[in-house]
PDB file of N, CA and C in Angstrom:
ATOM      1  N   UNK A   1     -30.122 116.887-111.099  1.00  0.00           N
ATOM      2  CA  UNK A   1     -29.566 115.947-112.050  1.00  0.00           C
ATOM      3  C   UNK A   1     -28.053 115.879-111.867  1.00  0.00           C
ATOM      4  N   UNK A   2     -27.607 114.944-111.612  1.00  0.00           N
ATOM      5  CA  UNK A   2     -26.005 114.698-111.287  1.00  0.00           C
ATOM      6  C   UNK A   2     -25.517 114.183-112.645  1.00  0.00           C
ATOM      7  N   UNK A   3     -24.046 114.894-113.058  1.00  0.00           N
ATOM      8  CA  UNK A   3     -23.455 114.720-114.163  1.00  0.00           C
ATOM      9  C   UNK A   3     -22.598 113.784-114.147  1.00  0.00           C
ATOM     10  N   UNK A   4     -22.124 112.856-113.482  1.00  0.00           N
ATOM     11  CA  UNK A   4     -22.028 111.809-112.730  1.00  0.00           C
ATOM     12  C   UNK A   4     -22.442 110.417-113.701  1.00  0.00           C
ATOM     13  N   UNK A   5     -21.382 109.615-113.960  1.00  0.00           N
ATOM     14  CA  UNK A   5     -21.973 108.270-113.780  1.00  0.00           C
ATOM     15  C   UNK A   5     -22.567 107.472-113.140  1.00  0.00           C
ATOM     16  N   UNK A   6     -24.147 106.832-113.570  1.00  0.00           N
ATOM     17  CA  UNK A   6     -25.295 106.264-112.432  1.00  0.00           C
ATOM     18  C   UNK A   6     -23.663 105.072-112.059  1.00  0.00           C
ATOM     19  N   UNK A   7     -24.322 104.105-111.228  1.00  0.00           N
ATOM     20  CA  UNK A   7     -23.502 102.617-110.951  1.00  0.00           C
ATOM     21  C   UNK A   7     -24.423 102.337-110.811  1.00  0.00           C
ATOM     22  N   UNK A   8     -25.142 101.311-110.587  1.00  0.00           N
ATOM     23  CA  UNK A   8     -26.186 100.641-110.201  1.00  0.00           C
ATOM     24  C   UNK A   8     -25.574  99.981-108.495  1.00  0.00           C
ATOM     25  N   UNK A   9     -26.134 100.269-107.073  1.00  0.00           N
ATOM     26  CA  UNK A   9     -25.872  99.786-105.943  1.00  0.00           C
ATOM     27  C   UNK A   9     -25.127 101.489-105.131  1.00  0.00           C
ATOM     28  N   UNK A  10     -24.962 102.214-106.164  1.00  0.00           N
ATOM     29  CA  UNK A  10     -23.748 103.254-105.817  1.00  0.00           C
ATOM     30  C   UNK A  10     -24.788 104.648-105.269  1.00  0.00           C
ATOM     31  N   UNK A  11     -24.899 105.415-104.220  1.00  0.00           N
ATOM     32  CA  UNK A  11     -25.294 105.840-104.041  1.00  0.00           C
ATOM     33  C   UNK A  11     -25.178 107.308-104.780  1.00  0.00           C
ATOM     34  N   UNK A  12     -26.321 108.445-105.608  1.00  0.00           N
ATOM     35  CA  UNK A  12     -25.753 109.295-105.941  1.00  0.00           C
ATOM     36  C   UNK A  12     -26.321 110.634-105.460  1.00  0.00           C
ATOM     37  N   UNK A  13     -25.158 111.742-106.023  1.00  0.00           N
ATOM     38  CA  UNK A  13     -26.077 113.138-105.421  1.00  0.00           C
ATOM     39  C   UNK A  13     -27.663 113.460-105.831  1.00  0.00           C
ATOM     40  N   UNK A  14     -28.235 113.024-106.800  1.00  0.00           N
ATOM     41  CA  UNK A  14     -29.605 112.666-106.743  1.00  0.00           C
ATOM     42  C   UNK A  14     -30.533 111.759-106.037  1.00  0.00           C
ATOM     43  N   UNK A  15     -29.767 111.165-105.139  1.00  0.00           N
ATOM     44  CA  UNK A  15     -30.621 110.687-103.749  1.00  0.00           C
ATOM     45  C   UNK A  15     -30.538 111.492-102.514  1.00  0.00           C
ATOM     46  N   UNK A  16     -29.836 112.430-102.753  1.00  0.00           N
ATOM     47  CA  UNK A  16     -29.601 112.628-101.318  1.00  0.00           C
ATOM     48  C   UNK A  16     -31.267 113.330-100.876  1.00  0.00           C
ATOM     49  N   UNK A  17     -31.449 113.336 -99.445  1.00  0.00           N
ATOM     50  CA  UNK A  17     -32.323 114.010 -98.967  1.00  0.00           C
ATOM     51  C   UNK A  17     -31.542 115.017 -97.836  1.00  0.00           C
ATOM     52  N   UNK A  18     -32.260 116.812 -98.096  1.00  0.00           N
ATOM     53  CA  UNK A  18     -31.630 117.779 -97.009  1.00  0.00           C
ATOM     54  C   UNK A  18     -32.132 117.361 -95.474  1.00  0.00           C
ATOM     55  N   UNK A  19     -31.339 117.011 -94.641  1.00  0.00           N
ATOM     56  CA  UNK A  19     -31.127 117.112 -93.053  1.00  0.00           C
ATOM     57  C   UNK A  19     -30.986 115.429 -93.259  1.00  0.00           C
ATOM     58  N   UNK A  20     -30.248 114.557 -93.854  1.00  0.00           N
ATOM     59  CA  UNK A  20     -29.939 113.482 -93.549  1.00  0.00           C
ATOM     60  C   UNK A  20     -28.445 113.549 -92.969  1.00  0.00           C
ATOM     61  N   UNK A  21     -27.688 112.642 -92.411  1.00  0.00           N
ATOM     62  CA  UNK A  21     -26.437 112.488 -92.218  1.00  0.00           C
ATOM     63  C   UNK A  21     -25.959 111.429 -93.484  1.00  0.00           C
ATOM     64  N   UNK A  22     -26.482 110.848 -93.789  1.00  0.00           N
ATOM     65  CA  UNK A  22     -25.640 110.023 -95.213  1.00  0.00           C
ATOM     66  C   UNK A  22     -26.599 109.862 -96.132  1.00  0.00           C
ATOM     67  N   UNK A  23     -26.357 109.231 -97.774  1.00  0.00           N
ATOM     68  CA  UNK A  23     -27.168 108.626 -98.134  1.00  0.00           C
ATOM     69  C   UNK A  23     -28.217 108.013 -97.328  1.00  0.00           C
ATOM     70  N   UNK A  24     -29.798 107.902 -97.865  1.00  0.00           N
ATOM     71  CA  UNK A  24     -31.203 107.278 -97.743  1.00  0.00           C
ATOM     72  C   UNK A  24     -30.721 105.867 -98.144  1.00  0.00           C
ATOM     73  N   UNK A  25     -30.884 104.599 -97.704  1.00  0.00           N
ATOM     74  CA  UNK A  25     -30.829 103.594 -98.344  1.00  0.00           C
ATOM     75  C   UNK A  25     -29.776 102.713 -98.124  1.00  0.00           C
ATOM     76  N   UNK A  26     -28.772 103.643 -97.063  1.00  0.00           N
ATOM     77  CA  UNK A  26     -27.631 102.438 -97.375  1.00  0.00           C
ATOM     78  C   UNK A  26     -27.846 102.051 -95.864  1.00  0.00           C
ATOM     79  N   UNK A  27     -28.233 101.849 -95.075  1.00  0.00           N
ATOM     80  CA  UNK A  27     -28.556 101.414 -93.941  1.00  0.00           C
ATOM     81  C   UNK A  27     -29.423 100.050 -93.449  1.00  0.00           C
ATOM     82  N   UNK A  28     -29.367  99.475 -92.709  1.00  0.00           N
ATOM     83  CA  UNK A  28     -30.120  97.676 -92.701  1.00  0.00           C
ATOM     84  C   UNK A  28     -31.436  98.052 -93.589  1.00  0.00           C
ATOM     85  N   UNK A  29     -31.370  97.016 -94.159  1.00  0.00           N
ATOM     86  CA  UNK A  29     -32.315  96.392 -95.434  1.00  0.00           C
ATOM     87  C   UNK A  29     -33.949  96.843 -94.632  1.00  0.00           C
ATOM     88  N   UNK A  30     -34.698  97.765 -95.084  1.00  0.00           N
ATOM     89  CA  UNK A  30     -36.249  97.588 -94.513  1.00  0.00           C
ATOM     90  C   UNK A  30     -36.039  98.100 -93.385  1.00  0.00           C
ATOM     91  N   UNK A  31     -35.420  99.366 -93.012  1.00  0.00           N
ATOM     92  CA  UNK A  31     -35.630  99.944 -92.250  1.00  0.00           C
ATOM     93  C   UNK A  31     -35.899 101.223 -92.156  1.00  0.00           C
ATOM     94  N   UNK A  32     -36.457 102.280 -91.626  1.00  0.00           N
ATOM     95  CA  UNK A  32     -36.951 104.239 -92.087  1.00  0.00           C
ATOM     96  C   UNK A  32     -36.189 104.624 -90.874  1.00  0.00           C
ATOM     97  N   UNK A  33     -36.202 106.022 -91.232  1.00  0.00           N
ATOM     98  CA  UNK A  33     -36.168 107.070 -90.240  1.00  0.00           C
ATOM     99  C   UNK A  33     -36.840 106.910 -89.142  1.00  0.00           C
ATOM    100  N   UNK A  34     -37.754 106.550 -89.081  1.00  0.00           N
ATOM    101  CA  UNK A  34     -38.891 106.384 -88.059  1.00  0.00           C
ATOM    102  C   UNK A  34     -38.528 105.902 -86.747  1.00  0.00           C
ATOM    103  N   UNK A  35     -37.446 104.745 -86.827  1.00  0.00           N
ATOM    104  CA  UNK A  35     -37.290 103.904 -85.711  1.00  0.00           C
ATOM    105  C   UNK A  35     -35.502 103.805 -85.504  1.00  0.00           C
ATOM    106  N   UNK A  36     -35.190 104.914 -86.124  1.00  0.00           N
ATOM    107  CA  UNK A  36     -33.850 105.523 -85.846  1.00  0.00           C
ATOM    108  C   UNK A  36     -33.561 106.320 -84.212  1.00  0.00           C
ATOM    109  N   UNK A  37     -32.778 105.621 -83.576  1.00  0.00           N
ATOM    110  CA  UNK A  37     -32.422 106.779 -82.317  1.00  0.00           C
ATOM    111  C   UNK A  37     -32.379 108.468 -82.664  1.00  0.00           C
ATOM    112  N   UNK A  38     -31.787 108.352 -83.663  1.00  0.00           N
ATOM    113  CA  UNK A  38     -30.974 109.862 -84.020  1.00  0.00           C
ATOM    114  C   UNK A  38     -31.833 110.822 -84.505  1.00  0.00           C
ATOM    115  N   UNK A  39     -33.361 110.380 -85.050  1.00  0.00           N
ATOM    116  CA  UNK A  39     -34.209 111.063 -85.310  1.00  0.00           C
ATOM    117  C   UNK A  39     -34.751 111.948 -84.010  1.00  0.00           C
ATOM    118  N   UNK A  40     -34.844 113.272 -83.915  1.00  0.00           N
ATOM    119  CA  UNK A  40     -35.471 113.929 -83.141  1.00  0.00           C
ATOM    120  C   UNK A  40     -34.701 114.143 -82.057  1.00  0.00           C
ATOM    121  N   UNK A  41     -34.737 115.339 -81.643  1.00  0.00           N
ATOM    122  CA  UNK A  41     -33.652 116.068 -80.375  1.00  0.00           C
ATOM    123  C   UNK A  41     -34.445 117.090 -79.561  1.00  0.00           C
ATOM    124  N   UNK A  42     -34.147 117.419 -78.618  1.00  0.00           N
ATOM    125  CA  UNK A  42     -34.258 118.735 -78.364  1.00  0.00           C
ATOM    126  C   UNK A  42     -33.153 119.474 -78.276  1.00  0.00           C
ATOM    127  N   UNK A  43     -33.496 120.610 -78.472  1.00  0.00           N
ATOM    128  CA  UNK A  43     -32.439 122.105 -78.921  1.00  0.00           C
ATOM    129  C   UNK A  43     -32.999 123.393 -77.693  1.00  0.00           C
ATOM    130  N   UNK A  44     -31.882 123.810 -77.301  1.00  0.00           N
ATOM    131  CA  UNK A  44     -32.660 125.456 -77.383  1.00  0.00           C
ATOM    132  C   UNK A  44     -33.398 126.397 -77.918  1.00  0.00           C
ATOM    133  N   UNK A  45     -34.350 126.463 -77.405  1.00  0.00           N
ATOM    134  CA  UNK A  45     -35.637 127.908 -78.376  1.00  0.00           C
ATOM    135  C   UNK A  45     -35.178 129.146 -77.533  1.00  0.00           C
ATOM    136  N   UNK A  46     -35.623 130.034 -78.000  1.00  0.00           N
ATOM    137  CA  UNK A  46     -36.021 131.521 -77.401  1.00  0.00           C
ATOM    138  C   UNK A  46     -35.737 131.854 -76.384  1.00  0.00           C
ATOM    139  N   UNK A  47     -35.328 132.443 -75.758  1.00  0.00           N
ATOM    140  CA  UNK A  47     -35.249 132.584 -73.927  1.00  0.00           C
ATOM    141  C   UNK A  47     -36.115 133.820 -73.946  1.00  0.00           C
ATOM    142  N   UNK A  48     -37.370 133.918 -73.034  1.00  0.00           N
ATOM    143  CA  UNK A  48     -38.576 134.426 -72.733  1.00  0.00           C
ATOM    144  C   UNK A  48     -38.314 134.855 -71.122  1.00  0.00           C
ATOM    145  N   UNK A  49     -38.239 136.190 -71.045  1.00  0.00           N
ATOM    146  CA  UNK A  49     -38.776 136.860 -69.954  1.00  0.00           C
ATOM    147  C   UNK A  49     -39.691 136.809 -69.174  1.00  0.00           C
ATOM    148  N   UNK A  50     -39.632 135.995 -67.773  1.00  0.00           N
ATOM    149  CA  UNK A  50     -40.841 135.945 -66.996  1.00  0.00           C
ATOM    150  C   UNK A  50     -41.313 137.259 -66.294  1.00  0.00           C
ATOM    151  N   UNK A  51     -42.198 138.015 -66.373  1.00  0.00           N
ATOM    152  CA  UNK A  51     -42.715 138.988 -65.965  1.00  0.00           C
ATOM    153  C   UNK A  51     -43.244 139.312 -64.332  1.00  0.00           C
ATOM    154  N   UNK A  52     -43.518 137.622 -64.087  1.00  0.00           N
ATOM    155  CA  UNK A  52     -44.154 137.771 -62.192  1.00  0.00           C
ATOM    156  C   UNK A  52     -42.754 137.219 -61.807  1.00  0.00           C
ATOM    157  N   UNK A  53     -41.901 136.318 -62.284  1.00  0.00           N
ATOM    158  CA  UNK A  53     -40.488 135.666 -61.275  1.00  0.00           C
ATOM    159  C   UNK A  53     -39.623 137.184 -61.804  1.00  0.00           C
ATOM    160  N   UNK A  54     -39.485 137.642 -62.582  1.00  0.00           N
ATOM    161  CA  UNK A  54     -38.695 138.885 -62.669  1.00  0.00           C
ATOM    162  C   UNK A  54     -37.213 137.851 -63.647  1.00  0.00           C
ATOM    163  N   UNK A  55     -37.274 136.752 -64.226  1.00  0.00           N
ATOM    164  CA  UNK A  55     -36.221 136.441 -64.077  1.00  0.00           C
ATOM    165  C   UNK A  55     -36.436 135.603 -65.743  1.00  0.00           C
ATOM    166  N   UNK A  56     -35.217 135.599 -66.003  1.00  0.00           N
ATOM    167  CA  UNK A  56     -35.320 134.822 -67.975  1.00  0.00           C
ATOM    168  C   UNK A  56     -35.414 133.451 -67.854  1.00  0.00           C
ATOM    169  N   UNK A  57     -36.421 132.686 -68.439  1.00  0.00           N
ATOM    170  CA  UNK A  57     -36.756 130.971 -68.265  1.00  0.00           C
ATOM    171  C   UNK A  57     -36.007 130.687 -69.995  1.00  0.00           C
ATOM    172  N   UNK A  58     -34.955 129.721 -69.930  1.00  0.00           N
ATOM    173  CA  UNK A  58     -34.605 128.966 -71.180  1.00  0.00           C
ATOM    174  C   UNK A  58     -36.271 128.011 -71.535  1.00  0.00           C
ATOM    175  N   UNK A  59     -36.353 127.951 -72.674  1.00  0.00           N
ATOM    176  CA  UNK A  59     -36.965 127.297 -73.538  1.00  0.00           C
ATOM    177  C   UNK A  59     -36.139 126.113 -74.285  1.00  0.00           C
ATOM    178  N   UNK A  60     -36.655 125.004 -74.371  1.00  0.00           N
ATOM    179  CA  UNK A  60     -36.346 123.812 -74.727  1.00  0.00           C
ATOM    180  C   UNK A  60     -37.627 123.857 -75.694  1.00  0.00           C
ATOM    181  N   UNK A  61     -37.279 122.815 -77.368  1.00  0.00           N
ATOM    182  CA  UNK A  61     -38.210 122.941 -78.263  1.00  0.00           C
ATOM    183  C   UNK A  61     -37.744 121.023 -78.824  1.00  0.00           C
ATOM    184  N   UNK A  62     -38.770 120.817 -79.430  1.00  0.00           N
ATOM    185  CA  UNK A  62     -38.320 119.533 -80.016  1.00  0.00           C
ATOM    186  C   UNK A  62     -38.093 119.697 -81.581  1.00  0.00           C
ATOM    187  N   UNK A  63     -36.997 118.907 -81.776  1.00  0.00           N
ATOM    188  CA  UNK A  63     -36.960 118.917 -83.465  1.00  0.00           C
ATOM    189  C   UNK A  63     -36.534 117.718 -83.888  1.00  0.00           C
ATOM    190  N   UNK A  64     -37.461 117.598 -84.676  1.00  0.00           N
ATOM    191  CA  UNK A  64     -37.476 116.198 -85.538  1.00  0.00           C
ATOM    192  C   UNK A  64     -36.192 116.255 -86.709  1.00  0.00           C
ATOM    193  N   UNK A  65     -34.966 116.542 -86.072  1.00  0.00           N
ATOM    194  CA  UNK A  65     -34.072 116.535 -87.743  1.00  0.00           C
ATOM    195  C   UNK A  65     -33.409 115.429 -87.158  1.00  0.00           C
ATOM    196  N   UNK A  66     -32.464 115.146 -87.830  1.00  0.00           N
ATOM    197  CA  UNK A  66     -31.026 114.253 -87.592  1.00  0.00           C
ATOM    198  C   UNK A  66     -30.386 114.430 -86.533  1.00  0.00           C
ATOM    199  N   UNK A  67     -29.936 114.177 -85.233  1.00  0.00           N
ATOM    200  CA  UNK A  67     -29.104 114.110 -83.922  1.00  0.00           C
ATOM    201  C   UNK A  67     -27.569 114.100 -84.653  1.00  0.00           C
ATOM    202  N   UNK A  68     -27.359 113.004 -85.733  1.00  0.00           N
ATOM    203  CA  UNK A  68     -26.398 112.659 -86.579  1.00  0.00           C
ATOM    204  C   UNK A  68     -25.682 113.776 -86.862  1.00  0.00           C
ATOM    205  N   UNK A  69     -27.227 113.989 -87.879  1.00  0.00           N
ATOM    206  CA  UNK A  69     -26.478 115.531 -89.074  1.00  0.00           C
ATOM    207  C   UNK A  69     -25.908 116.772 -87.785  1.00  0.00           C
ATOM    208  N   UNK A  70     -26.579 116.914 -87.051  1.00  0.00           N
ATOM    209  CA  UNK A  70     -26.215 118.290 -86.461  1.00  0.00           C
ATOM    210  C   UNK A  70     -24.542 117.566 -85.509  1.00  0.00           C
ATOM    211  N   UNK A  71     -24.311 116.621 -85.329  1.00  0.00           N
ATOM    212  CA  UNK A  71     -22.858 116.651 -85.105  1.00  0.00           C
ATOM    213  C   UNK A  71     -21.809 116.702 -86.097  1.00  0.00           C
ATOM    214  N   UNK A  72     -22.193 115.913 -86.915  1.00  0.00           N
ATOM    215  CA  UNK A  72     -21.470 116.012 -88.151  1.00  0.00           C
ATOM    216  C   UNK A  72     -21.177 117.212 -88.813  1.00  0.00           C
ATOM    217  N   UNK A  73     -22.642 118.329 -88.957  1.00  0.00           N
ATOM    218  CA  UNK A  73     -22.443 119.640 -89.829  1.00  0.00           C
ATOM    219  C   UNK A  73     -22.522 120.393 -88.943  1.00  0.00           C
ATOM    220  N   UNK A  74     -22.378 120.714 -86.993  1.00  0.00           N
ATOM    221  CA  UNK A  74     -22.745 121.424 -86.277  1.00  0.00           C
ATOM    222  C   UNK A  74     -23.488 122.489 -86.325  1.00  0.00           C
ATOM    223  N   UNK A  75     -25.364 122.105 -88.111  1.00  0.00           N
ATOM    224  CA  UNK A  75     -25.624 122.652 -87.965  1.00  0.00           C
ATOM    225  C   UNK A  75     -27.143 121.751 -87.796  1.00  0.00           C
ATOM    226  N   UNK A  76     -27.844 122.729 -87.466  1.00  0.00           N
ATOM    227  CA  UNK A  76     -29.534 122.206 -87.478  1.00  0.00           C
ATOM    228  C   UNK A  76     -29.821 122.246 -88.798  1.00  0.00           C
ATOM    229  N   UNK A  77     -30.745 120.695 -89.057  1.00  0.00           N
ATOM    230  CA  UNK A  77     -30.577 120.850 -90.311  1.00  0.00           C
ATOM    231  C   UNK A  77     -32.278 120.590 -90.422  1.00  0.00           C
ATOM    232  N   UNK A  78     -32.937 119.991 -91.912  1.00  0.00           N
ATOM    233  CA  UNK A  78     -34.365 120.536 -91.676  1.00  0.00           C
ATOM    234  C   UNK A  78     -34.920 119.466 -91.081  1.00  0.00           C
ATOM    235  N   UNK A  79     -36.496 119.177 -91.435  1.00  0.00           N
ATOM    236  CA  UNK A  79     -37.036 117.631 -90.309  1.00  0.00           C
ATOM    237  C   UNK A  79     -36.958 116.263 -91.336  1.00  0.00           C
ATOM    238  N   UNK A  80     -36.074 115.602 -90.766  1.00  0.00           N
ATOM    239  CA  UNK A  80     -36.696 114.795 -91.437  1.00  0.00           C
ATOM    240  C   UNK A  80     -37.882 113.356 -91.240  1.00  0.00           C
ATOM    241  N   UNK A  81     -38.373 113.053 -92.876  1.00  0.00           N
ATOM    242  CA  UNK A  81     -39.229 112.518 -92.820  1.00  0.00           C
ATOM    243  C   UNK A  81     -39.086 110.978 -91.983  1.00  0.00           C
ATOM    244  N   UNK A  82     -40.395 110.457 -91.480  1.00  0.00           N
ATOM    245  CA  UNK A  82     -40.193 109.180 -90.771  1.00  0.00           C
ATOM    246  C   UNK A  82     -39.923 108.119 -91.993  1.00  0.00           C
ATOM    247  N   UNK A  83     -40.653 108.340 -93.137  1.00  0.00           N
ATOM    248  CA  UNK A  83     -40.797 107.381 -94.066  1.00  0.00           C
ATOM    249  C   UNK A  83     -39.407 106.950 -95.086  1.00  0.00           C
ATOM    250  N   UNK A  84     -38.093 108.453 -94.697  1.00  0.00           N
ATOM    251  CA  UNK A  84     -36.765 107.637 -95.440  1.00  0.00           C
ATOM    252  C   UNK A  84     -36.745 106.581 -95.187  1.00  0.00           C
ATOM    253  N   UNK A  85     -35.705 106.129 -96.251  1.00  0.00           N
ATOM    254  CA  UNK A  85     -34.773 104.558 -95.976  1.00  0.00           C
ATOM    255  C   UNK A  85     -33.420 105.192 -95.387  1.00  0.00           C
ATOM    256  N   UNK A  86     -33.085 104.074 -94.036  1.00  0.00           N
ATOM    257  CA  UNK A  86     -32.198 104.675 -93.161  1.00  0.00           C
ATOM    258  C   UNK A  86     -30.932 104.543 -93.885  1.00  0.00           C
ATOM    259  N   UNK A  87     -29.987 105.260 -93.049  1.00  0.00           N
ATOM    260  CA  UNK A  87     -28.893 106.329 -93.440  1.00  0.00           C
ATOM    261  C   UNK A  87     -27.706 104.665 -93.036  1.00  0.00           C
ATOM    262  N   UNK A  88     -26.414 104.856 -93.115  1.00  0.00           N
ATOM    263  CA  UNK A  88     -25.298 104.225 -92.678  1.00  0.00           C
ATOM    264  C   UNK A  88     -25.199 103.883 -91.407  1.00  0.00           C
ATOM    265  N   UNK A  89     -25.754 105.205 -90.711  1.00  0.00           N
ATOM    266  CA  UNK A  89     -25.588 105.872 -89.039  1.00  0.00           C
ATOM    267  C   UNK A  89     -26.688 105.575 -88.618  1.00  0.00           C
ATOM    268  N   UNK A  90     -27.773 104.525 -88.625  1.00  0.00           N
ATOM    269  CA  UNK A  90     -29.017 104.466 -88.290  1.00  0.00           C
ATOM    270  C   UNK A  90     -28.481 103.175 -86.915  1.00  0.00           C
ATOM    271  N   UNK A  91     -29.570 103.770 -86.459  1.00  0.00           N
ATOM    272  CA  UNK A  91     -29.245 102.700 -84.507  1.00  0.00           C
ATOM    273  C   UNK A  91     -30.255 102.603 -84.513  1.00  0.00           C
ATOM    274  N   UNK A  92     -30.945 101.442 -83.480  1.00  0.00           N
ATOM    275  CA  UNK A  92     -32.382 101.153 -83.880  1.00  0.00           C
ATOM    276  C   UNK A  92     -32.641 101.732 -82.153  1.00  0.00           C
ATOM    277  N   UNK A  93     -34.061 102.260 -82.301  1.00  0.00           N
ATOM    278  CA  UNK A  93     -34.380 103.282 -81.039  1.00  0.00           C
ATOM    279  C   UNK A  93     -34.910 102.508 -79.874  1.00  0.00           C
ATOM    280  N   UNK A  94     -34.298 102.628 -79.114  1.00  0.00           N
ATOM    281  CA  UNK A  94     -34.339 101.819 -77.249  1.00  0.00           C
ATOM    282  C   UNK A  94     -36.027 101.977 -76.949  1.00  0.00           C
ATOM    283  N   UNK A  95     -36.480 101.191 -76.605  1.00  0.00           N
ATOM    284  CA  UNK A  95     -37.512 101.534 -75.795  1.00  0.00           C
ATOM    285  C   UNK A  95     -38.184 101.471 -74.761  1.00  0.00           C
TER     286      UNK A  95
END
């Protein structure tokens, strides 16, 4: 609950969603997460010891958070959903 005056159009800390890069909603009219570039990355996982090469293999993992958020907060942030309403920073995904 934000102690905050609503505005009506004004985005508030009771919209936010965790691992977005901006407000849900303020981004082109009718558009989600879903079909955002910035959704989904890969990161580094684990580095795992190969036992027959004798030698350490990096691991690559996929994560569905924000590309956005993790430059912005240089941190990993959680997944987010396909079904938000896109962010400020929303690019529509190449295909």
């Amino acid at each position: 609950m934000s102690y905050m005056t609503k505005l009506p159009g004004v985005p508030d800390t009771d919209d936010l969603k965790a691992g977005m890069a901006f407000f849900p909603n303020t981004g082109p009219f009718g558009k989600t997460c879903e079909t955002c570039a910035h959704r989904g990355y890969w990161r580094k996982g684990k580095d795992k010891f190969n036992v027959r090469t004798g030698m350490i293999e990096e691991k690559q993992v996929r994560s569905l958070g924000c590309r956005m958020f993790l430059k912005l907060s240089d941190k990993h942030g959680p997944r987010v959903d396909k079904n938000w309403r896109a962010c400020k920073y929303y690019e529509e995904k190449q295909s």
